[in-house]
N, C-alpha and C. Protein backbone atom coordinates (compact mmCIF):
# COMPACT_ATOMS: atom_id res chain seq x y z
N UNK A 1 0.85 -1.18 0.00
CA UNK A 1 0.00 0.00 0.00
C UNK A 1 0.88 1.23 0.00
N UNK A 2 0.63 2.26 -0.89
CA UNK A 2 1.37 3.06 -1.05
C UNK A 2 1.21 4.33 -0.50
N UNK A 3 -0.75 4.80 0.48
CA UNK A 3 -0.35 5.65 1.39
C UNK A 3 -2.31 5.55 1.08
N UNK A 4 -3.13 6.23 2.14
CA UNK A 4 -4.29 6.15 2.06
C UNK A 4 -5.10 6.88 1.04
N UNK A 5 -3.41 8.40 0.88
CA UNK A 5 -4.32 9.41 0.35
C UNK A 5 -3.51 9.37 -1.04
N UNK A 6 -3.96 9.47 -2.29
CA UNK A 6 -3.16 10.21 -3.31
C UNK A 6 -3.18 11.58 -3.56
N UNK A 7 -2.33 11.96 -3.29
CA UNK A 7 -2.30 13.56 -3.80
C UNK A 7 -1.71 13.79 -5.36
N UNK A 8 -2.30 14.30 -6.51
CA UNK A 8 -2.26 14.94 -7.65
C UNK A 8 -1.77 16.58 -7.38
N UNK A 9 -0.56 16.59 -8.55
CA UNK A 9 -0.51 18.17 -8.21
C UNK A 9 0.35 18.45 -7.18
N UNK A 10 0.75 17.49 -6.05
CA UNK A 10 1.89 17.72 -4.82
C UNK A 10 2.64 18.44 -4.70
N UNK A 11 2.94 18.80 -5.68
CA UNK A 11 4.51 20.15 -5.83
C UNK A 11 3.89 21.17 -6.18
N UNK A 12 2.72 21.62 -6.58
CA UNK A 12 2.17 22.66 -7.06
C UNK A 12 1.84 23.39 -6.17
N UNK A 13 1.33 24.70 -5.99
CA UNK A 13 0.76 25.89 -5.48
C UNK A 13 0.13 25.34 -3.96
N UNK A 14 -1.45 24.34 -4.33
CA UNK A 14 -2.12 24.01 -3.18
C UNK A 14 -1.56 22.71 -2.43
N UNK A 15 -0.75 21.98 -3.58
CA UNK A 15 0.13 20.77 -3.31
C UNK A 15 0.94 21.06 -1.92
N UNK A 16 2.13 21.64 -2.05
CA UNK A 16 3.14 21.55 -1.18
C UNK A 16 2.57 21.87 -0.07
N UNK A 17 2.06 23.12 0.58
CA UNK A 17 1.45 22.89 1.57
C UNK A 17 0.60 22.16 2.14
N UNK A 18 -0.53 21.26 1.23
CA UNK A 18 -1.46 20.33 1.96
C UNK A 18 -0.66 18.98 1.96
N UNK A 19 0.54 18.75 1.36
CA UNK A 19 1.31 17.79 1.67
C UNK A 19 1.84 17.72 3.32
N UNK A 20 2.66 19.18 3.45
CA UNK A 20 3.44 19.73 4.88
C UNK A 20 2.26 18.83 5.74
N UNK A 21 1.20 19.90 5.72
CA UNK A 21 -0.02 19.51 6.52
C UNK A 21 -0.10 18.06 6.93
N UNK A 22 -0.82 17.58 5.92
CA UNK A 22 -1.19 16.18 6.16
C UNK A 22 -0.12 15.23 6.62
N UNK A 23 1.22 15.61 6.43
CA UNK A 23 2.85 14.62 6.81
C UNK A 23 2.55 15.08 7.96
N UNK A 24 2.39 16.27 8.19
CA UNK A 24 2.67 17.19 10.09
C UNK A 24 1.74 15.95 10.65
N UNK A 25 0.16 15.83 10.54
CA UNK A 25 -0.36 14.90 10.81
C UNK A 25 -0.36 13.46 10.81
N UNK A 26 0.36 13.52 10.72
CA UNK A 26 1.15 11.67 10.30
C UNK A 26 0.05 11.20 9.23
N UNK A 27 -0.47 11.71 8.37
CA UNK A 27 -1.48 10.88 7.66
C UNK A 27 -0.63 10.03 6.10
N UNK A 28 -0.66 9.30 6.15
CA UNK A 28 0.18 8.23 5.09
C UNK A 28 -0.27 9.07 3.58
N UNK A 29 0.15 9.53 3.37
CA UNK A 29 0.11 10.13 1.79
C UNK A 29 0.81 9.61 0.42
N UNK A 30 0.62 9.51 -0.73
CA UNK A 30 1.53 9.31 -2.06
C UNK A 30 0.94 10.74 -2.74
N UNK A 31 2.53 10.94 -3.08
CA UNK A 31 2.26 12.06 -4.15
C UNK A 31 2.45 11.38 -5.53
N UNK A 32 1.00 11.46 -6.87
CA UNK A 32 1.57 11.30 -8.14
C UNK A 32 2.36 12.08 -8.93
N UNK A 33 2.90 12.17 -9.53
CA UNK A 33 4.08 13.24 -10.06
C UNK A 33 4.50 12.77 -11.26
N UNK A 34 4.74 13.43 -11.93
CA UNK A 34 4.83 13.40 -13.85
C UNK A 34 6.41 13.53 -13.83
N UNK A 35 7.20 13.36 -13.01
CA UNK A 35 8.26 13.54 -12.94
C UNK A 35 9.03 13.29 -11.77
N UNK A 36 10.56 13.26 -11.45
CA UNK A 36 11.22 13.47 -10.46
C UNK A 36 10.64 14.42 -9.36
N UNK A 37 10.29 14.45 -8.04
CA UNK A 37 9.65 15.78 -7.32
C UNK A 37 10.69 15.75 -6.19
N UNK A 38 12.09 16.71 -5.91
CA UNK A 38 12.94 16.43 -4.56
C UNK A 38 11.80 16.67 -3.57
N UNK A 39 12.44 16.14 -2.28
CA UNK A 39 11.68 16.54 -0.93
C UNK A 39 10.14 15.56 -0.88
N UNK A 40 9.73 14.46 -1.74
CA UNK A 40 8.64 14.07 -1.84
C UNK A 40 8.87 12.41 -1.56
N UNK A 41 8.66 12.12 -0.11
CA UNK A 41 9.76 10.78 -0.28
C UNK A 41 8.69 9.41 -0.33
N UNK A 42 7.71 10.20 -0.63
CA UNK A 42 6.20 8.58 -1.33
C UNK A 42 6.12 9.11 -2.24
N UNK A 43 6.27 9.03 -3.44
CA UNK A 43 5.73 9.14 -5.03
C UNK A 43 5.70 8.26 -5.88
N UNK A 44 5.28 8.78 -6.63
CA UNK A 44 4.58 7.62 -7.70
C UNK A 44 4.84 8.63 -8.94
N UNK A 45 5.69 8.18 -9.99
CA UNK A 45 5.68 9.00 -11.10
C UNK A 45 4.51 8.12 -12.29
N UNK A 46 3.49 9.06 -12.38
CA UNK A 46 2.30 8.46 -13.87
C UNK A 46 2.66 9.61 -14.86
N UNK A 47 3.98 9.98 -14.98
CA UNK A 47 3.65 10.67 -16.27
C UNK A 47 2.73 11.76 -16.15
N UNK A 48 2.87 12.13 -17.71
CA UNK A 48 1.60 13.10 -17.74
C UNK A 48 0.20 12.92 -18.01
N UNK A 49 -0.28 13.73 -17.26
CA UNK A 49 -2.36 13.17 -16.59
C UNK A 49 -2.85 13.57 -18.44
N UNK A 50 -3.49 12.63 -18.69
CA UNK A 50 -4.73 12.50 -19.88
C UNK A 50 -5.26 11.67 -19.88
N UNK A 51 -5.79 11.13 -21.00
CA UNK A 51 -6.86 10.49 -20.92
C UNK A 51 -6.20 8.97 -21.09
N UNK A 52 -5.38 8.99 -21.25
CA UNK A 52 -4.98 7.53 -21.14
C UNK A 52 -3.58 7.28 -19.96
N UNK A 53 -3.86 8.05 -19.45
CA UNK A 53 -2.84 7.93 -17.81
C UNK A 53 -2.81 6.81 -17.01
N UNK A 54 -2.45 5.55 -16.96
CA UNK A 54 -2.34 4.14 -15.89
C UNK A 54 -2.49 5.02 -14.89
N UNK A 55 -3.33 4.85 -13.99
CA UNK A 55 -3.07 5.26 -12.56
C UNK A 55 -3.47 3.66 -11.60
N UNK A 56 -3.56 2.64 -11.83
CA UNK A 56 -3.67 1.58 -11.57
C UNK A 56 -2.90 1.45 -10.57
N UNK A 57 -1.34 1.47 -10.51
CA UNK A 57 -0.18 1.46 -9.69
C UNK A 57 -0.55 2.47 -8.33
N UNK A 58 -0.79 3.46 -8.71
CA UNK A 58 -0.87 4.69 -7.77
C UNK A 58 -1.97 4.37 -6.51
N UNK A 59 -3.13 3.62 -7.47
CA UNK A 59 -3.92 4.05 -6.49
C UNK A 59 -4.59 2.49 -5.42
N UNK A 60 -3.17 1.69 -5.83
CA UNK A 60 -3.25 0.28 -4.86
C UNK A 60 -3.94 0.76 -3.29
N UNK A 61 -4.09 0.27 -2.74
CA UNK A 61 -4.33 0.50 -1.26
C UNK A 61 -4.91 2.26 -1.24
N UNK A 62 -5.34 2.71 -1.92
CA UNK A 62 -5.58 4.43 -1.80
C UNK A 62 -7.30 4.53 -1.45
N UNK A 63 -7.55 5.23 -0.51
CA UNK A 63 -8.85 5.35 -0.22
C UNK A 63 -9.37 6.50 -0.55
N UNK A 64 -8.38 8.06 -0.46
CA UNK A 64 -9.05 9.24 -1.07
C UNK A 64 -8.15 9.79 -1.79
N UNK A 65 -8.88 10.09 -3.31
CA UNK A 65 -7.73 11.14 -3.99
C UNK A 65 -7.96 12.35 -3.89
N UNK A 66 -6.89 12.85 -3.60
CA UNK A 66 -7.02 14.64 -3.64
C UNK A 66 -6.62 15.32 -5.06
N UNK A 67 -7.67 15.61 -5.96
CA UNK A 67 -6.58 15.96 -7.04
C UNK A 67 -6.54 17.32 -7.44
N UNK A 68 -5.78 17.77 -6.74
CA UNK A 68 -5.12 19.07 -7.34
C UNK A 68 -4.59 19.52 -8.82
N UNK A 69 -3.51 18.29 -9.46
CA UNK A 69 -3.22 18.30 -10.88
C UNK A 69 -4.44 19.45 -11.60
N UNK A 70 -3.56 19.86 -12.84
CA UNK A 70 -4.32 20.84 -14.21
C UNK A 70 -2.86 21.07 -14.73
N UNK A 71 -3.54 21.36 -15.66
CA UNK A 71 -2.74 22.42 -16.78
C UNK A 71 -2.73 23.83 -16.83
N UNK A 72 -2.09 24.59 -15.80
CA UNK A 72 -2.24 25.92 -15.43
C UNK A 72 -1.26 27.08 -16.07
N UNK A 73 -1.44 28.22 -15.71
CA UNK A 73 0.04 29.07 -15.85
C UNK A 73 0.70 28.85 -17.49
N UNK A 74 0.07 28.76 -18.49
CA UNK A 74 0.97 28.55 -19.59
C UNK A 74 0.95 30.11 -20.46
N UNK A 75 1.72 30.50 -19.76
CA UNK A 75 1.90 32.47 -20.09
C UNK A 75 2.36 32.45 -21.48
N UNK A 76 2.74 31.70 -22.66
CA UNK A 76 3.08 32.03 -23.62
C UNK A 76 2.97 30.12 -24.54
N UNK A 77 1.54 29.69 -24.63
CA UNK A 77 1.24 29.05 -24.89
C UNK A 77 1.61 28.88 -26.56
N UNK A 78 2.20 27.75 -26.93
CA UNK A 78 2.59 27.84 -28.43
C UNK A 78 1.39 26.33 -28.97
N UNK A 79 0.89 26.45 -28.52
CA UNK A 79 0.20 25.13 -28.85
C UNK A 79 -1.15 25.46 -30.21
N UNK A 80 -0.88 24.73 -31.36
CA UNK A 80 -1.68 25.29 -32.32
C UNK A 80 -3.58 25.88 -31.41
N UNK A 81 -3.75 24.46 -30.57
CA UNK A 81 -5.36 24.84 -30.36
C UNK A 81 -5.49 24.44 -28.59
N UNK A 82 -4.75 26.06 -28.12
CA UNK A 82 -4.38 25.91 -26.70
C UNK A 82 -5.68 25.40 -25.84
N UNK A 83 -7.04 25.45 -26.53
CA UNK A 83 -8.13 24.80 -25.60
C UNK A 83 -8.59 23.49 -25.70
N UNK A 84 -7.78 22.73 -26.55
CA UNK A 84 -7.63 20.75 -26.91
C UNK A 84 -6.73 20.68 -25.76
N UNK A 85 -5.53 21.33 -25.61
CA UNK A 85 -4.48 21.00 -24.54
C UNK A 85 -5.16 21.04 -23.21
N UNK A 86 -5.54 22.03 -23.50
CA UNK A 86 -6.20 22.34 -21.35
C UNK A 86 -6.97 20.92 -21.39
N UNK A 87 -7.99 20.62 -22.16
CA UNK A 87 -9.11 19.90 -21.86
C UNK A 87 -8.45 18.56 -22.57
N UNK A 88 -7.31 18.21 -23.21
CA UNK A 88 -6.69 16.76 -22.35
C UNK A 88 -6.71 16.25 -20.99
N UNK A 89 -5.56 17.51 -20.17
CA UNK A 89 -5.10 17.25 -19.08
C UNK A 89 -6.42 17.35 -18.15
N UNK A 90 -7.14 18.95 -18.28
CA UNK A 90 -8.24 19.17 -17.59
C UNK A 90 -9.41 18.52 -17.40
N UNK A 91 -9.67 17.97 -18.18
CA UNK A 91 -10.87 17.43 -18.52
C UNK A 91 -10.87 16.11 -18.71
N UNK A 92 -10.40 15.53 -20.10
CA UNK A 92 -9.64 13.96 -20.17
C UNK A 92 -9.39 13.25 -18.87
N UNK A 93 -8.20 13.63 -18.72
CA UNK A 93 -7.24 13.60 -17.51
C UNK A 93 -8.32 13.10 -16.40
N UNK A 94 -8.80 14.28 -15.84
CA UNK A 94 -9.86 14.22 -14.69
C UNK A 94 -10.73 13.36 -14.46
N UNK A 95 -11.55 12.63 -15.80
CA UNK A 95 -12.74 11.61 -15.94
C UNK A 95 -11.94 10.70 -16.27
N UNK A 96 -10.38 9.98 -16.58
CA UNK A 96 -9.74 8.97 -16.74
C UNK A 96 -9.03 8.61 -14.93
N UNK A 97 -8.75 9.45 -14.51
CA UNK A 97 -8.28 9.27 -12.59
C UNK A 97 -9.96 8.84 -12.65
N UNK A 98 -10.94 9.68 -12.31
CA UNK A 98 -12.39 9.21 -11.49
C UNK A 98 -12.72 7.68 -12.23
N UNK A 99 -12.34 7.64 -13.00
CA UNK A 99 -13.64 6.43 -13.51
C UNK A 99 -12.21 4.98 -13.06
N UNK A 100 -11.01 5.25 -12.92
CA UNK A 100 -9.96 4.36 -12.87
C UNK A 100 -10.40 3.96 -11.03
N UNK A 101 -10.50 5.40 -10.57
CA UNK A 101 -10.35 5.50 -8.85
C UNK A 101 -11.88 4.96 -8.84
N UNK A 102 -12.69 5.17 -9.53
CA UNK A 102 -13.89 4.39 -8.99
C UNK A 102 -14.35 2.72 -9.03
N UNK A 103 -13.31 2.15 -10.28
CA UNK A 103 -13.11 0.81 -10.71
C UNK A 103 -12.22 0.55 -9.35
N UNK A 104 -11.44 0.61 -8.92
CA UNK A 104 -9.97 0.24 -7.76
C UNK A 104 -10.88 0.28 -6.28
N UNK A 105 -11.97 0.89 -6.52
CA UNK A 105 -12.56 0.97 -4.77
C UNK A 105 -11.97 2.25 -3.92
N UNK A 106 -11.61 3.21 -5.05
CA UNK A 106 -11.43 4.53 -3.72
C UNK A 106 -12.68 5.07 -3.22
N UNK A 107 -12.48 5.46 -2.37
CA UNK A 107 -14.16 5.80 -1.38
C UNK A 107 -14.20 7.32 -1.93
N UNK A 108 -13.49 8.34 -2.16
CA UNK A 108 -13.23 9.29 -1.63
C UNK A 108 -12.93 10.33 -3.32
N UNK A 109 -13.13 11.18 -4.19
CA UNK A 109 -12.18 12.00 -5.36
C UNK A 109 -12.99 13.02 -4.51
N UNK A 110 -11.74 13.84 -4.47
CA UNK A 110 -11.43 15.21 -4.02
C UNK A 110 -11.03 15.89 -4.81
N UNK A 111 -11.97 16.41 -5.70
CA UNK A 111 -11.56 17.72 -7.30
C UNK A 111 -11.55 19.08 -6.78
N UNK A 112 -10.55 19.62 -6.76
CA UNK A 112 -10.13 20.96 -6.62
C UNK A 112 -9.69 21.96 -7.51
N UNK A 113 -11.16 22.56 -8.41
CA UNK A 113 -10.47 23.88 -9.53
C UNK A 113 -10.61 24.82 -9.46
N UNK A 114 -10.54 25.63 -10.04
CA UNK A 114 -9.97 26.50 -10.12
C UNK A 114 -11.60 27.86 -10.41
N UNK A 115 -11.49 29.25 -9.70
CA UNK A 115 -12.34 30.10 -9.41
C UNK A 115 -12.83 30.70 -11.00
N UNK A 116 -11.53 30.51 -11.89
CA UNK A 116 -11.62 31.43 -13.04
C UNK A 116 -12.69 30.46 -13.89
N UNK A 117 -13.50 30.09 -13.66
CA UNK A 117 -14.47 29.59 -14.41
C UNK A 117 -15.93 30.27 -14.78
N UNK A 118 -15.73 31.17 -13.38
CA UNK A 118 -16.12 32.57 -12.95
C UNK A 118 -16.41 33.68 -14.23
N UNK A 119 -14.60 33.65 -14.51
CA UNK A 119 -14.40 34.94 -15.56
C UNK A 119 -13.66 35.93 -14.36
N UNK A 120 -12.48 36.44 -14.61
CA UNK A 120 -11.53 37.42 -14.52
C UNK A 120 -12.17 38.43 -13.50
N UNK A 121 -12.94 38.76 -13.14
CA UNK A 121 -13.47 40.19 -12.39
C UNK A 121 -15.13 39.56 -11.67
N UNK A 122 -15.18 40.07 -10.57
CA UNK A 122 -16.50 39.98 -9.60
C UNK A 122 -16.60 41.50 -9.14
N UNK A 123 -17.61 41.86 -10.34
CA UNK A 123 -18.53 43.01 -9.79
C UNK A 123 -19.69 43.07 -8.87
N UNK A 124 -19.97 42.02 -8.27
CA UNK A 124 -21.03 41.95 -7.61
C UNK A 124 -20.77 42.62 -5.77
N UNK A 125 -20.02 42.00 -5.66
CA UNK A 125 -19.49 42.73 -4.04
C UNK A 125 -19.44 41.41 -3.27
N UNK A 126 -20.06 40.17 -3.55
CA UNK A 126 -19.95 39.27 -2.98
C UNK A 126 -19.25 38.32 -3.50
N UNK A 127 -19.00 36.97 -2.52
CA UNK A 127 -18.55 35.47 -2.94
C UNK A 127 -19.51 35.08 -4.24
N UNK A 128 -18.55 34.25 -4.61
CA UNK A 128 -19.71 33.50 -6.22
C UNK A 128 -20.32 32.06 -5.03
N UNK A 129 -21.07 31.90 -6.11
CA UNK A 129 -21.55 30.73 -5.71
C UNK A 129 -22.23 29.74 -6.61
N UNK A 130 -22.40 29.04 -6.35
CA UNK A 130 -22.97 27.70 -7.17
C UNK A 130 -24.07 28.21 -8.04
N UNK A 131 -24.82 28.85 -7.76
CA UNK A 131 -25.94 29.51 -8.37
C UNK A 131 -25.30 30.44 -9.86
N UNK A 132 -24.35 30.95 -9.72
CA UNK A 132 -23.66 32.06 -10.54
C UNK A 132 -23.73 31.52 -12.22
N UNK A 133 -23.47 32.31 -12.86
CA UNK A 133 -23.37 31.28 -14.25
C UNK A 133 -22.05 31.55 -14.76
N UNK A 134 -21.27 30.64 -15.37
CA UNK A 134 -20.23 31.03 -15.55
C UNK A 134 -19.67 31.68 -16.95
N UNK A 135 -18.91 32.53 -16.41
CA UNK A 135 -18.35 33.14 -17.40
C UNK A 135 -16.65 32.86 -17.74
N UNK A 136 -16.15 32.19 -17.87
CA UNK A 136 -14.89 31.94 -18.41
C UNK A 136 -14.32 32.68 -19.19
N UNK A 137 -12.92 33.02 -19.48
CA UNK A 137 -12.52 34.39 -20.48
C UNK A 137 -11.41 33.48 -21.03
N UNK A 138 -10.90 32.60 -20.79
CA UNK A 138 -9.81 32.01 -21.39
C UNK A 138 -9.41 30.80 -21.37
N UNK A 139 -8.61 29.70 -22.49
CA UNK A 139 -8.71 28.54 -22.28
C UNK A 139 -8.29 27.54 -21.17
N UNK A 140 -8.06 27.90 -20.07
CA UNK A 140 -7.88 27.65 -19.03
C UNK A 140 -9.27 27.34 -17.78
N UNK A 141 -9.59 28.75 -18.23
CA UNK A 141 -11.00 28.90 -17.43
C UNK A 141 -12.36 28.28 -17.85
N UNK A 142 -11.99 28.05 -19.50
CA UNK A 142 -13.05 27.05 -20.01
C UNK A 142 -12.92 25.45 -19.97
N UNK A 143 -11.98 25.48 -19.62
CA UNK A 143 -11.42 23.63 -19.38
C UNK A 143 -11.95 23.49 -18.27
């Protein structure tokens, strides 16, 4: 068993700290990681998240995934049709972990995205909420 929780995304922004966290707590964690990650001493490298990602290995003995993973931050995107890319990783990606983690017996997907689905600016004065309709401004925010 490779840890209760999988964490997606581990080295990233919301990653590293809910890693700290949950280690501070002794809670048995694996980070998946598309790569080498220093300082990450349970990982599991799956490559990069799409739609045909094995996560089979990862999620042996795993009861909740946390998945943080996306395709974020690409400030100078060269990709002929930058909104196929987001919605590999974003989208693909996302319903290939759930439907893998729901075949394996995880109890638990923990999807964590992102506000800009929103759209760039809240004129209203308040929190959004579920009710809101969304406005997305970019291929990021539409993935």
């Amino acid at each position: 068993m490779r840890g209760s929780l999988l964490i997606t995304g581990a080295d990233g922004f919301i990653g590293r700290p809910l890693c700290r966290k949950l280690l501070f707590q002794n809670q048995k964690i694996c980070a998946a990681t598309r790569g080498e990650v220093p300082n990450l001493h349970n990982s599991i490298n799956v490559g990069e998240i799409g739609a045909e990602t094995s996560w089979w290995d990862a999620l042996l003995g795993v009861d909740v995934v946390i998945h943080l993973a996306a395709r974020v931050h690409v400030m100078h995107d060269d990709a002929i049709d930058p909104l196929e890319e987001f919605r590999k990783v974003n989208v693909a990606g996302t319903e290939n972990l759930a439907r893998v983690a729901a075949t394996s017996g995880v109890k638990r997907l923990v999807y964590v995205s992102s506000v800009k689905v929103n759209g760039e600016e809240n004129h209203s004065g308040r929190h959004y909420t579920e009710v809101d309709v969304p406005a997305p401004q970019d291929p990021y925010g539409i993935s």
